[in-house]
Protein backbone atom coordinates (compact mmCIF):
# COMPACT_ATOMS: atom_id res chain seq x y z
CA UNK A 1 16.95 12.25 42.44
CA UNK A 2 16.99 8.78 43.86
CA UNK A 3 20.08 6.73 43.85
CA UNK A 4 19.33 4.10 40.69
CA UNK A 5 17.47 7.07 38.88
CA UNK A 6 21.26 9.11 39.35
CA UNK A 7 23.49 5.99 38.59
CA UNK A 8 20.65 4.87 35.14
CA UNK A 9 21.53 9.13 33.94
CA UNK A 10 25.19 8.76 34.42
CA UNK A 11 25.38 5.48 32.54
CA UNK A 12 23.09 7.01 29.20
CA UNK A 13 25.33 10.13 29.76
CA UNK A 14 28.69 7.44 29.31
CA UNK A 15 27.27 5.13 26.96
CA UNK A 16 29.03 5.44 23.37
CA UNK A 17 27.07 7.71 20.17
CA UNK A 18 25.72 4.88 18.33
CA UNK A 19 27.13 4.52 15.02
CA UNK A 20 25.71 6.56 12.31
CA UNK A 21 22.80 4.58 10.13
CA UNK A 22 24.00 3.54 7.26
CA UNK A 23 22.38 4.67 3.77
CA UNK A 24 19.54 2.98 2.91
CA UNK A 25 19.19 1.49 -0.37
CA UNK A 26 16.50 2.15 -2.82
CA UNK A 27 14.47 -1.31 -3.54
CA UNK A 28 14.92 -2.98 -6.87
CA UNK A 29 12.60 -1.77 -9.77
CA UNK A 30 9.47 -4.09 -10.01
CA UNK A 31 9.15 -6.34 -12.47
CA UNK A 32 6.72 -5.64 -15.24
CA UNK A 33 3.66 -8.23 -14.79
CA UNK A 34 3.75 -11.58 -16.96
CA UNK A 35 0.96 -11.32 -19.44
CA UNK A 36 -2.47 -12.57 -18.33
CA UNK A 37 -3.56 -15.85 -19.02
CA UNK A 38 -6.88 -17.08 -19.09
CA UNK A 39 -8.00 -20.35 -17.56
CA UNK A 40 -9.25 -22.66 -19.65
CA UNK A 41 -12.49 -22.29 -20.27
CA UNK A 42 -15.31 -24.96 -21.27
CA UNK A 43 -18.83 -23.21 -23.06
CA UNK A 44 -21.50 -24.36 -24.62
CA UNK A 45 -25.19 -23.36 -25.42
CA UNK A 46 -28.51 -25.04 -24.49
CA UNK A 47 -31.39 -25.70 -27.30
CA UNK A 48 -33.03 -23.01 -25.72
CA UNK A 49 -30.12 -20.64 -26.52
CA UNK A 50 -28.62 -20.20 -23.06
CA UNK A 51 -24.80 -19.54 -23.08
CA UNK A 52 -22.78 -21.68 -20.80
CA UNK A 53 -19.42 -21.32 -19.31
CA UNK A 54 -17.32 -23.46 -16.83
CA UNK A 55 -14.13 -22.44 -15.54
CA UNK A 56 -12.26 -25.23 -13.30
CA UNK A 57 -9.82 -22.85 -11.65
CA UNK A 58 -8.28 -22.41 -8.15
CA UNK A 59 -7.23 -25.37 -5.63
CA UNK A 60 -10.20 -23.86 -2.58
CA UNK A 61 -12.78 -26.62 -2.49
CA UNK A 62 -15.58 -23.73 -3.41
CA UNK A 63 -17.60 -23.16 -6.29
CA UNK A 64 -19.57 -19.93 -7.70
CA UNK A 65 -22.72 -20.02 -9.68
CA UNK A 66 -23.87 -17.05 -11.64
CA UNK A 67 -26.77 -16.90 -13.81
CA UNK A 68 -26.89 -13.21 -15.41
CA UNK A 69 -29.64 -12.13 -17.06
CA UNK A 70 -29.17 -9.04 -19.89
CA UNK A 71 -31.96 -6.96 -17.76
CA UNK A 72 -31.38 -3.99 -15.73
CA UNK A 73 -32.04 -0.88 -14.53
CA UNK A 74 -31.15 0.72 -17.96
CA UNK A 75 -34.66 -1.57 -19.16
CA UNK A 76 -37.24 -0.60 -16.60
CA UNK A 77 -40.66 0.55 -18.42
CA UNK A 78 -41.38 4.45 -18.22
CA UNK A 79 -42.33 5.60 -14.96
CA UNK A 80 -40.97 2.50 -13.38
CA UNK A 81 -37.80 3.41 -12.07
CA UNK A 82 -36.21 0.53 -9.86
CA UNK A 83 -38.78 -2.25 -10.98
CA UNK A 84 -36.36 -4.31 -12.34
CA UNK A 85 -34.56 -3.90 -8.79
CA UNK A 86 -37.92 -4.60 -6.53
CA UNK A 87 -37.64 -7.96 -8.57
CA UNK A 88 -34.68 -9.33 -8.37
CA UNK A 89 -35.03 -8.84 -4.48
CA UNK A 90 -38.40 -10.83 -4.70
CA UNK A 91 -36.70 -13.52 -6.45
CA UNK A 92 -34.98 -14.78 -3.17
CA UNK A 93 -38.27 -14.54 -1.24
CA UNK A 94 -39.45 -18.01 -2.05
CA UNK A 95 -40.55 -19.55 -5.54
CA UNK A 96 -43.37 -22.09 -6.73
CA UNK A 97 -41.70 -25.00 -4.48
CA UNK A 98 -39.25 -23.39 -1.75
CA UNK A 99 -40.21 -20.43 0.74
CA UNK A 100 -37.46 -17.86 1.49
CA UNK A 101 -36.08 -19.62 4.84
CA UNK A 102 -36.01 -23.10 2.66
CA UNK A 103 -33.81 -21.28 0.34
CA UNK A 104 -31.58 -19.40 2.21
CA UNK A 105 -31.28 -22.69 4.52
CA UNK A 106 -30.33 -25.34 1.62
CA UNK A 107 -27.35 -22.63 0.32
CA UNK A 108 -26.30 -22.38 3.86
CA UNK A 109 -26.21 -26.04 4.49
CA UNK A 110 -23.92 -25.87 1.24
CA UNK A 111 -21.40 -23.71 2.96
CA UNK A 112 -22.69 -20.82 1.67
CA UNK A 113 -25.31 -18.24 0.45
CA UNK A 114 -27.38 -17.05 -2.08
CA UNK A 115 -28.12 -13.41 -3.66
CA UNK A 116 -29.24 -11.10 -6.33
CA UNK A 117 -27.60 -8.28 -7.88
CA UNK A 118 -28.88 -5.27 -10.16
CA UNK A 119 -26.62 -3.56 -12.61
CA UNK A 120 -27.93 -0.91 -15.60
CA UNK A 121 -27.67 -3.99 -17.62
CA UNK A 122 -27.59 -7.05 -16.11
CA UNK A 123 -29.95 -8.73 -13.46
CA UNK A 124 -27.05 -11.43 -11.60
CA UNK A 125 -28.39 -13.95 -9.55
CA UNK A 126 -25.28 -15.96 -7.90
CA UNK A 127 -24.42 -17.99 -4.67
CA UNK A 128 -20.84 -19.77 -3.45
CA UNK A 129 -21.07 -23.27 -2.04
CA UNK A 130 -18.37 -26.10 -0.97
CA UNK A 131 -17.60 -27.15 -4.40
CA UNK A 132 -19.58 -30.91 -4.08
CA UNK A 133 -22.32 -29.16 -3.95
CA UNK A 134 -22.18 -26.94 -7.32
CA UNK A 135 -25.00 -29.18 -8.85
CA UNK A 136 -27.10 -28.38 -6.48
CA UNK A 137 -26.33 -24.81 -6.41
CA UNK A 138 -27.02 -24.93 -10.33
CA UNK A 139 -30.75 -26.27 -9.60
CA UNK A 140 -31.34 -23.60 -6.54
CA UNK A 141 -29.80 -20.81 -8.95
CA UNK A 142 -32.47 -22.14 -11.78
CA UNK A 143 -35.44 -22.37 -9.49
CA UNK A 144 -34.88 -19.03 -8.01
CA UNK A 145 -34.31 -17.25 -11.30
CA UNK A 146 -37.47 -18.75 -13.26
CA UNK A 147 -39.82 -19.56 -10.95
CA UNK A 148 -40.52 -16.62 -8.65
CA UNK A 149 -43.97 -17.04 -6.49
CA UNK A 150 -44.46 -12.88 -5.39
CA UNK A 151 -45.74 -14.22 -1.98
CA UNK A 152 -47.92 -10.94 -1.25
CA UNK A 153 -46.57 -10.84 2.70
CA UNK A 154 -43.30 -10.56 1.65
CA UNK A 155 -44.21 -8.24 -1.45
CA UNK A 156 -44.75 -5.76 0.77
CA UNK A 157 -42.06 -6.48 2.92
CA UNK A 158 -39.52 -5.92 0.28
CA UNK A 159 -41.75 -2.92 -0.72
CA UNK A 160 -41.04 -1.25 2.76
CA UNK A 161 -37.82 -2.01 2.75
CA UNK A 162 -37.35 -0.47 -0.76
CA UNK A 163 -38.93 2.87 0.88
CA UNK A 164 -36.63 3.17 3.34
CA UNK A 165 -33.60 2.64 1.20
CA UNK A 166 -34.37 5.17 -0.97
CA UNK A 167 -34.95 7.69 1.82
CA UNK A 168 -32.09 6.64 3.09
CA UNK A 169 -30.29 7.25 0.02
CA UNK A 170 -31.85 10.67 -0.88
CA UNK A 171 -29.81 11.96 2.70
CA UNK A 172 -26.18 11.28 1.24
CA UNK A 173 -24.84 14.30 -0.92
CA UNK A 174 -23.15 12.18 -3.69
CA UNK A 175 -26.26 9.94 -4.45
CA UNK A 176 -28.11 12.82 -4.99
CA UNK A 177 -24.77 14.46 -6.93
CA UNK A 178 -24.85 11.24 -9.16
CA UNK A 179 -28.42 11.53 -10.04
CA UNK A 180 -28.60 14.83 -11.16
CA UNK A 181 -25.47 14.00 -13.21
CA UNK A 182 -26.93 11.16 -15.01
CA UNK A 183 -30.17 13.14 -15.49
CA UNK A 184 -28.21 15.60 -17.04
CA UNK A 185 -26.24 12.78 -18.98
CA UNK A 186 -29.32 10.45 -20.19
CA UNK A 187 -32.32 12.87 -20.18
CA UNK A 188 -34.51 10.28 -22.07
CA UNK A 189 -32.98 7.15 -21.29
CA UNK A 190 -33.41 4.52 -18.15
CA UNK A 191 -29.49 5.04 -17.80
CA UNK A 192 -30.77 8.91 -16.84
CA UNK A 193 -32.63 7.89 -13.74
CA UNK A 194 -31.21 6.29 -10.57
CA UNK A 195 -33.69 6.54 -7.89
CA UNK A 196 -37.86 5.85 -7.85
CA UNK A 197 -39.63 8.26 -6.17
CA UNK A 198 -41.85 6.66 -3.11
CA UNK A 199 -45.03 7.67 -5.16
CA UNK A 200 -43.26 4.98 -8.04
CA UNK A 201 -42.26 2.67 -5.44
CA UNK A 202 -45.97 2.67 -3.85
CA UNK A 203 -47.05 1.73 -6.91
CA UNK A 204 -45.47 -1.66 -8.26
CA UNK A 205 -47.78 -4.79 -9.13
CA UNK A 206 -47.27 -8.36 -8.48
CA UNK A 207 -48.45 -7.78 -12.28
CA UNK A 208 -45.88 -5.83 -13.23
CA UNK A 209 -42.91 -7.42 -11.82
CA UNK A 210 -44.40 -11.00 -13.64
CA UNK A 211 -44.52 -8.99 -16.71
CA UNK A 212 -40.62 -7.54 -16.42
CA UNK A 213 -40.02 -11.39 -15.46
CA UNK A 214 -41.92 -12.98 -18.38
CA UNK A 215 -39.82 -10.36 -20.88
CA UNK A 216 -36.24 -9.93 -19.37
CA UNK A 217 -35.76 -13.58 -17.67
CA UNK A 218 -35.63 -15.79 -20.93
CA UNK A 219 -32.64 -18.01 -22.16
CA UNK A 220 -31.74 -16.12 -24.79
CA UNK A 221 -30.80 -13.00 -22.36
CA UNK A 222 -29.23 -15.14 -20.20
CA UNK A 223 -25.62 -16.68 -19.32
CA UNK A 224 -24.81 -18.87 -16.46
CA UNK A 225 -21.61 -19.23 -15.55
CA UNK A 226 -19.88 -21.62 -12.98
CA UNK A 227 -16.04 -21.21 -11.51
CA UNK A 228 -13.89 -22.79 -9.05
CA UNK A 229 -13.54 -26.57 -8.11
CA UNK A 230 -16.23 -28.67 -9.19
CA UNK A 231 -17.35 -32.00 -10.43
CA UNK A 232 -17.60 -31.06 -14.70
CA UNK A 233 -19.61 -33.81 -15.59
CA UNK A 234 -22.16 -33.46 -12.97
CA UNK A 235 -22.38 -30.10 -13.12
CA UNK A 236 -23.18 -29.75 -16.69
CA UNK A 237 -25.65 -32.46 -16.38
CA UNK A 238 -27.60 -30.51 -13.32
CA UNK A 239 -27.27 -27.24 -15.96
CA UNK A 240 -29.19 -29.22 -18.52
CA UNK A 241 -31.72 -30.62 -16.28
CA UNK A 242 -31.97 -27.79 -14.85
CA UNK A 243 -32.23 -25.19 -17.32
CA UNK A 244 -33.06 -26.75 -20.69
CA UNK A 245 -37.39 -25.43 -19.95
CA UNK A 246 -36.33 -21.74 -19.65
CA UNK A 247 -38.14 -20.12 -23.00
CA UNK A 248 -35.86 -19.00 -25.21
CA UNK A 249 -37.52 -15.60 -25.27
CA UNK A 250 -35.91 -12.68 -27.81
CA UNK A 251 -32.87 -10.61 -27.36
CA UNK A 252 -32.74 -7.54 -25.32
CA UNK A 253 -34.15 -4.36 -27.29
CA UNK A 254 -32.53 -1.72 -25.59
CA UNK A 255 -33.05 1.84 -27.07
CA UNK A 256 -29.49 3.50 -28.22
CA UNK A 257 -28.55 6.23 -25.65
CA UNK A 258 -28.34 9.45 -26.69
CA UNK A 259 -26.06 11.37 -24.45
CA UNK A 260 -26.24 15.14 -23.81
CA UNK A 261 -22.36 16.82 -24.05
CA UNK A 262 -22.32 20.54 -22.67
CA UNK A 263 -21.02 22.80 -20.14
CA UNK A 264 -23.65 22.93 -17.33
CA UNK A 265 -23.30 24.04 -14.00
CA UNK A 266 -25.70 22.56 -11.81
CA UNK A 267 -26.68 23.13 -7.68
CA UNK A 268 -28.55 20.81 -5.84
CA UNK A 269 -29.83 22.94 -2.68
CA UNK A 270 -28.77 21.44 0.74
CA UNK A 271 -28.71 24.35 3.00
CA UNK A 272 -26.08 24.15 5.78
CA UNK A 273 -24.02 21.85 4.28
CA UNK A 274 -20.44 21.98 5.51
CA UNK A 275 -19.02 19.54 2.06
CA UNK A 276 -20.21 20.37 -1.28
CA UNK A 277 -20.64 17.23 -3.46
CA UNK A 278 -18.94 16.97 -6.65
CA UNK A 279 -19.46 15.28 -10.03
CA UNK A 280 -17.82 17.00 -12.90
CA UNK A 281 -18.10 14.97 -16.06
CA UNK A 282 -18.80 14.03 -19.68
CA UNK A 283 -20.07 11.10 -21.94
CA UNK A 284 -16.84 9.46 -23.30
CA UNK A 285 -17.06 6.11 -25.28
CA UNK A 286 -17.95 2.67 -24.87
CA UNK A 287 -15.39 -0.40 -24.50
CA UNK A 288 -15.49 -1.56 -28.32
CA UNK A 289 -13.62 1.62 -29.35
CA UNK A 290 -10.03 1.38 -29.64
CA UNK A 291 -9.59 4.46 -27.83
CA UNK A 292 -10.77 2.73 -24.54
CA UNK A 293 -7.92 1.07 -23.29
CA UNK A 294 -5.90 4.34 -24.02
CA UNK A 295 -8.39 6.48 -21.60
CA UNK A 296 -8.39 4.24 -18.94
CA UNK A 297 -4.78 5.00 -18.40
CA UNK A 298 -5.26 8.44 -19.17
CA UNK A 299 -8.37 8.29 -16.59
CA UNK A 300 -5.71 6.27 -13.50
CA UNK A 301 -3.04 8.80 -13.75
CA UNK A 302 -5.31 12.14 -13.63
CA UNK A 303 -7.36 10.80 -10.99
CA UNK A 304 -8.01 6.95 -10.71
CA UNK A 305 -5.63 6.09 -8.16
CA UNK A 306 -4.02 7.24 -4.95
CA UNK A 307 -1.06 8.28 -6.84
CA UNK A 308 -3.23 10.41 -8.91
CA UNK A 309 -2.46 13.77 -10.14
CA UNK A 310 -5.80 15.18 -9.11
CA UNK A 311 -5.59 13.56 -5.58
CA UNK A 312 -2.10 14.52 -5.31
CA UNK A 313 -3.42 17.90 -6.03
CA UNK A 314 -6.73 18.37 -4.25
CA UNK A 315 -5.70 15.95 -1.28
CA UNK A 316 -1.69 15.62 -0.35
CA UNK A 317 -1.17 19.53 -1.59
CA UNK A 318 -3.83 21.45 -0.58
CA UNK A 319 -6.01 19.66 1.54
CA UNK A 320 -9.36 20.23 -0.09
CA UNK A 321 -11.06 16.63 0.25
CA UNK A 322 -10.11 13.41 1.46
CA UNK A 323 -10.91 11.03 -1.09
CA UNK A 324 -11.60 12.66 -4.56
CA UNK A 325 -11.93 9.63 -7.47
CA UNK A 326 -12.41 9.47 -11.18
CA UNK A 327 -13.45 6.65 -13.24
CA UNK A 328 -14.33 5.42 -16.74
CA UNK A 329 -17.72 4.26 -16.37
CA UNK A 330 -19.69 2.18 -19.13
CA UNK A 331 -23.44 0.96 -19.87
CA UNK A 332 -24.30 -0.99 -23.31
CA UNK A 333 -23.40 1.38 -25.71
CA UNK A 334 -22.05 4.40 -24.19
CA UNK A 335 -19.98 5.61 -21.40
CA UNK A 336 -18.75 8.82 -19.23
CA UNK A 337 -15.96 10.26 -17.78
CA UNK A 338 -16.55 11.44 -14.10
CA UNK A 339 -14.04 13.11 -11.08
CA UNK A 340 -16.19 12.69 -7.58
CA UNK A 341 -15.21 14.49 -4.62
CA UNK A 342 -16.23 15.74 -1.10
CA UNK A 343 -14.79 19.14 -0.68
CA UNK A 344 -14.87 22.05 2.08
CA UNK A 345 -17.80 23.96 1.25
CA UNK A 346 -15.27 27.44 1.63
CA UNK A 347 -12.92 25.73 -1.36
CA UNK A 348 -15.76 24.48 -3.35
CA UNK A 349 -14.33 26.83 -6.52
CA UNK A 350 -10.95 26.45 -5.69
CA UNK A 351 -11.12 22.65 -5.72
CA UNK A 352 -13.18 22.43 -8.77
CA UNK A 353 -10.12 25.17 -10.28
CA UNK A 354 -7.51 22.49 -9.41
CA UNK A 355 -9.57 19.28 -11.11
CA UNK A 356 -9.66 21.09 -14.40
CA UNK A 357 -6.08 22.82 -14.27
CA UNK A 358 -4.97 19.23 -13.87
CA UNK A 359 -7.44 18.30 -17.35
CA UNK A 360 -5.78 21.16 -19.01
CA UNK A 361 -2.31 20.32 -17.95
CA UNK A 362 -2.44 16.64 -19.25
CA UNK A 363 -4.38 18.04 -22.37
CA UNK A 364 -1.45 20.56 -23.01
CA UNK A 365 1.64 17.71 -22.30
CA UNK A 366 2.43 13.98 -22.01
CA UNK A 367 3.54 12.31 -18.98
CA UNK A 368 6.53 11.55 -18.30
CA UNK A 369 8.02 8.14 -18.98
CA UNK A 370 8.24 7.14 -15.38
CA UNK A 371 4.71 8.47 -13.97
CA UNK A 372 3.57 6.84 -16.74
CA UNK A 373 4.88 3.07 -15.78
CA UNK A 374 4.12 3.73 -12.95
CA UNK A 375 0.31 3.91 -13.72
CA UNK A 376 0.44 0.85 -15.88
CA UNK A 377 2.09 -1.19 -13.13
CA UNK A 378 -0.86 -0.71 -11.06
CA UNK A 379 -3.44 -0.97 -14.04
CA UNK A 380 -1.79 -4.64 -14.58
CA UNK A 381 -1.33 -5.68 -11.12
CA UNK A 382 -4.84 -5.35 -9.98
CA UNK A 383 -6.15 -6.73 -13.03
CA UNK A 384 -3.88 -10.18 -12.76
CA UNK A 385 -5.32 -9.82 -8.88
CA UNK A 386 -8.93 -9.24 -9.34
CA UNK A 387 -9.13 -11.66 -12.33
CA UNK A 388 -7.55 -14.37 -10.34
CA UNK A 389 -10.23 -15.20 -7.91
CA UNK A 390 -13.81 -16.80 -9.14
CA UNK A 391 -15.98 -13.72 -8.70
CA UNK A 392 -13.38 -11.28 -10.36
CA UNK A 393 -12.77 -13.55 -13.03
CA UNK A 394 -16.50 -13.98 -14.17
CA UNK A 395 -17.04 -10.20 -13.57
CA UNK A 396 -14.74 -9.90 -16.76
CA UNK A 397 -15.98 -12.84 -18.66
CA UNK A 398 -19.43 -10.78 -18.21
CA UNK A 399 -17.76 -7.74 -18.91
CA UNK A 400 -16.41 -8.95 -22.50
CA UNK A 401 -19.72 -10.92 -23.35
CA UNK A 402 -21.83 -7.42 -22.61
CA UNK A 403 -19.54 -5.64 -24.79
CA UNK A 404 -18.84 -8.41 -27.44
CA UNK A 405 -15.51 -8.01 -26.40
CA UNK A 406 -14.17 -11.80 -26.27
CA UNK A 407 -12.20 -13.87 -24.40
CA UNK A 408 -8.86 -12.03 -26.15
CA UNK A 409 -9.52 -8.92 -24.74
CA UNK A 410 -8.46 -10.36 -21.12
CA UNK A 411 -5.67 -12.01 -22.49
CA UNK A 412 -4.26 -9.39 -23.90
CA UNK A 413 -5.37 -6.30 -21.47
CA UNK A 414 -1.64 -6.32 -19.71
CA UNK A 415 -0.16 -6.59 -22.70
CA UNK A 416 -2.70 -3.37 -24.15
CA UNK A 417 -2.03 -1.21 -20.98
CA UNK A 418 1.86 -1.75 -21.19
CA UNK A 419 1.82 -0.58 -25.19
CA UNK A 420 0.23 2.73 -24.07
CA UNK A 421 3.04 5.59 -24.87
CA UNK A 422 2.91 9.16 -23.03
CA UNK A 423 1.67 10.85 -26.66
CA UNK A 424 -1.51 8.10 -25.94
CA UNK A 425 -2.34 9.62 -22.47
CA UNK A 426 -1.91 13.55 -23.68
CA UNK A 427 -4.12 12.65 -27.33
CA UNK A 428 -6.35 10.81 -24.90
CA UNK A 429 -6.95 14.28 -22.77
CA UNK A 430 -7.10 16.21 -25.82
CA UNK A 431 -10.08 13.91 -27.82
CA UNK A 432 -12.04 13.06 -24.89
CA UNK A 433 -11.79 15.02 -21.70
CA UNK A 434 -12.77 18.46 -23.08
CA UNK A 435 -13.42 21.02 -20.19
CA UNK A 436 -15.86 22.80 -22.36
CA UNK A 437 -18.07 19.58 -22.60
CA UNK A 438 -18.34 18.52 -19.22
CA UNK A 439 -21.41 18.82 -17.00
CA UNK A 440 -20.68 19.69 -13.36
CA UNK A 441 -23.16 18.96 -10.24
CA UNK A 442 -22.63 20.16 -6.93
CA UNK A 443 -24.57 18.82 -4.05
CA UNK A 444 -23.98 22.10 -1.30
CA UNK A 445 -25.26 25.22 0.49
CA UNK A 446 -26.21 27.72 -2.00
CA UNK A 447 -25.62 30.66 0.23
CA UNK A 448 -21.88 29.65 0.73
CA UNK A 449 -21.18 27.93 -2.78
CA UNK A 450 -23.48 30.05 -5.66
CA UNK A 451 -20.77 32.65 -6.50
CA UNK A 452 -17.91 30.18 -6.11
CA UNK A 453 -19.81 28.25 -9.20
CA UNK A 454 -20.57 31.19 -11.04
CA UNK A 455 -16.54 31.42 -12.74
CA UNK A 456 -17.45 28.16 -14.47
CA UNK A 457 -20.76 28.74 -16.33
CA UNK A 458 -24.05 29.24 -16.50
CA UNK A 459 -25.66 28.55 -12.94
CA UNK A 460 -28.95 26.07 -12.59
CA UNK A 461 -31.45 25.05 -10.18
CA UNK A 462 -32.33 21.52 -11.33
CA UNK A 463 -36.05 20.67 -11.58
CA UNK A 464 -38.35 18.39 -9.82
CA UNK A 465 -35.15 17.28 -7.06
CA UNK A 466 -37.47 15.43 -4.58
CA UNK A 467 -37.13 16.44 -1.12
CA UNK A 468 -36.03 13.82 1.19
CA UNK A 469 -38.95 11.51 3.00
CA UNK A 470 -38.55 10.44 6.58
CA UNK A 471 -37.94 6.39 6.44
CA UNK A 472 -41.54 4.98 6.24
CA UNK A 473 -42.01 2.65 9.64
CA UNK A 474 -42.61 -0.88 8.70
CA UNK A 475 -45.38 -2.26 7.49
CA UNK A 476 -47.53 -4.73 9.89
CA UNK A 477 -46.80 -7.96 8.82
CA UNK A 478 -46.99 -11.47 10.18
CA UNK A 479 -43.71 -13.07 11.60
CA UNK A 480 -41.59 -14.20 9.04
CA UNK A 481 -40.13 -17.62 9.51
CA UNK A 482 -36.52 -17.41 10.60
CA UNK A 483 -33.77 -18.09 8.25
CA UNK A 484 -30.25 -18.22 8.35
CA UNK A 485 -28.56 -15.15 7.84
CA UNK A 486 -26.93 -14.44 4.89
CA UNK A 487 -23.19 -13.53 5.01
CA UNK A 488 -22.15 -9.53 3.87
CA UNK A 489 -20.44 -9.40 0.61
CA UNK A 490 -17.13 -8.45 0.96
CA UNK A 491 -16.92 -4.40 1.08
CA UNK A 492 -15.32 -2.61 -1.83
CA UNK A 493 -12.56 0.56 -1.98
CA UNK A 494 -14.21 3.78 -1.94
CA UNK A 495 -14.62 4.81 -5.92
CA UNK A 496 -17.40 7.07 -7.95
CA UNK A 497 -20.66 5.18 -8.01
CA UNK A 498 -21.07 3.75 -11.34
């Protein structure tokens, strides 16, 4: 030992015990959240019958345009699965005046970007600009929406690329879990299917996708909304210009869904498979019932949170998964009730045990008081957070229009949450989350998982599951004219697929 390592250990070796921590103290309780408030809100409705709502909020110089159309997925024709999808992406690919670089260049010289979006019932086409330039966001918006041109180049473009993605899709376990669950859900609805097959894909029309348009994309279906800083007057003067010749059209006819409620135990063959995929699930109720509110909270402390009984259960405890979910999810007129995991294949049974001892258990007795709080603290914090910003604050004002909600709904959703009582959660459990209803799909290796399944019911082989494609190569095409590239929208927590 050298000389200064000798004389450092004899110093450490004298140096006093340091004194002993003292107790820490346990933070303050939080408060409970103020009650939401809405910003003020200015609407109107063109002669044509298109809604209108404005929403001056924030102090970012930045405005969002979104024009929402009631057409989705849940409205594409019989044997046209994803059609109302291969449109919307068309829309962006140039219309009657602007190609596809001339768009995507005049919302980039804005500050920002334009896209479309496809829900089961809404088609959303939206873009976020420096807020002097919302007008002219309004008329790019308008343009794109109504006056599509199908160039046939990039027709097939977006036809390729809408091959791929779907063999892409059919290799990930819980797409393919989710599909056979709504299948099983919505047998003879849209809301039943979630991916074409290629054979559908191959065959879309320029015809066809002019027909969905001349249907769905009408002012009566429609409802633009604009949010953040803008000029008001100018604004609604660009709307007007801008949107006053869109033909009123009808209203949407959707057929009612008619869900299917039973045990089922379905396997989705993919040998080898070291994680079975889970959905286990049930049609519950749609947002207009006064139950809905109730379940929610019932739905965030079983297994809608990190905090979660179910991932306290099947993650922290045993180890099973890594990030098992549930969620409340909702279409026009009907909704379900789903737990989604990723699970060992060797505790496939055992995890699936746990998620329903935990149904039983809240079924059987409330929560207590401070679990409870606990769960509503969280329900009205991320509300008051995601409502705060322009695109989480028009995702509710769609949300309440779809389901003829109103405006008071969001005002008094904190207020709602916090008046739920631990007899709410456990009468919740009891009315809607009934074991003996619920449909279970598992995406995994048969020859490891089939007698693990067979304690919970009836085992099935769904029909007709397409086997995956290889991803089709591109099609030849000439060189598209370069445009700037669109920003990523900003990724999302990790939650069931809805």
């Amino acid at each position: 030992m050298t000389f200064l390592a000798a004389a450092l250990a004899l110093a450490v070796a004298q140096a006093p015990a340091a004194p002993a921590a003292a107790p820490r103290e346990a933070p303050p309780p939080p408060r409970p959240p103020p009650d939401f408030r809405l910003p003020r809100t200015h609407g109107f409705t063109l002669d044509n019958g298109l809604a209108v709502t404005l929403v001056e909020m924030g102090v970012l110089p930045k405005a969002t345009v979104a024009l929402v159309f009631r057409a989705g997925t849940g409205d594409d024709p019989p044997g046209k699965t994803g059609l109302s999808s291969f449109l919307a992406a068309l829309l962006t690919e140039g219309t009657t005046t602007r190609s596809a670089a001339e768009i995507a260049g005049a919302a980039a010289r804005w500050g920002g970007a334009i896209e479309t979006n496809v829900t089961p019932d809404e088609t959303i086409v939206t873009g976020t600009v420096l807020s002097e330039f919302a007008p002219e966001l309004v008329a790019l918006v308008a343009d794109v929406a109504a006056n599509p041109a199908f160039p046939q180049r990039e027709v097939e473009r977006v036809r390729q690329d809408t091959l791929r993605s779907v063999a892409i899709a059919r290799t990930q376990p819980q797409v393919l879990a989710q599909e056979r669950f709504l299948a099983t859900l919505y047998p003879d609805h849209p809301y039943g299917k979630l991916l074409p097959t290629p054979e559908i894909v191959r065959g879309y029309t320029v015809d066809e996708a002019r027909a969905f348009h001349a249907a769905s994309y009408r002012a009566r279906r429609a409802h633009l909304y604009v949010a953040g800083r803008f000029d008001r007057a100018a604004t609604e003067a660009r709307i007007r210009a801008a949107l006053a010749s869109l033909p009123p059209g009808g209203p949407r006819e959707l057929a009612p869904p008619q869900p299917s409620s039973r045990r089922a135990v379905e396997l989705v063959d993919r040998a080898g498979a070291v994680q079975s995929s889970l959905y286990l699930g049930l049609p519950v109720l749609e947002p207009r019932h006064p139950d809905y509110l109730k379940l929610a909270v019932a739905n965030t402390l079983l297994g809608g949170y990190f905090s979660s009984r179910i991932t306290a259960n099947i993650r922290e405890a045993k180890g099973y998964t890594y990030s098992p979910a549930s969620a409340v999810s909702v279409r026009a007129g009907t909704g379900y009730w789903a737990e989604v995991a990723d699970v060992t294949t060797a505790v496939t049974g055992a995890a699936i045990g746990e998620v329903l001892r935990e149904v039983e258990r809240l079924r059987a007795e409330p929560p207590r008081e401070e679990e409870l709080r606990a769960v509503q603290a969280y329900l009205a914090g991320t509300f008051v957070l995601q409502t705060s910003d322009r695109d989480g604050l028009i995702a509710r004002l769609r949300f309440v229009e779809l389901h003829g909600l109103g405006e008071r709904w969001l005002e008094d959703y904190v207020r709602n949450v916090r008046a739920v009582t631990p007899d709410d959660v456990r009468r919740m459990a009891q009315t809607w989350l009934d074991p003996a209803r619920m449909t279970l799909v598992v995406v995994g290796d048969p020859a490891q998982v089939k007698e693990q399944l067979r304690p919970f019911g009836e085992l099935a082989t769904p029909p007709g599951v397409p086997a995956p494609e290889t991803a089709p190569p591109a099609a030849p095409a000439a060189p598209k004219e370069a445009a700037p590239t669109k920003p990523a929208p900003p990724g999302k927590p990790a939650r069931p697929r809805t």
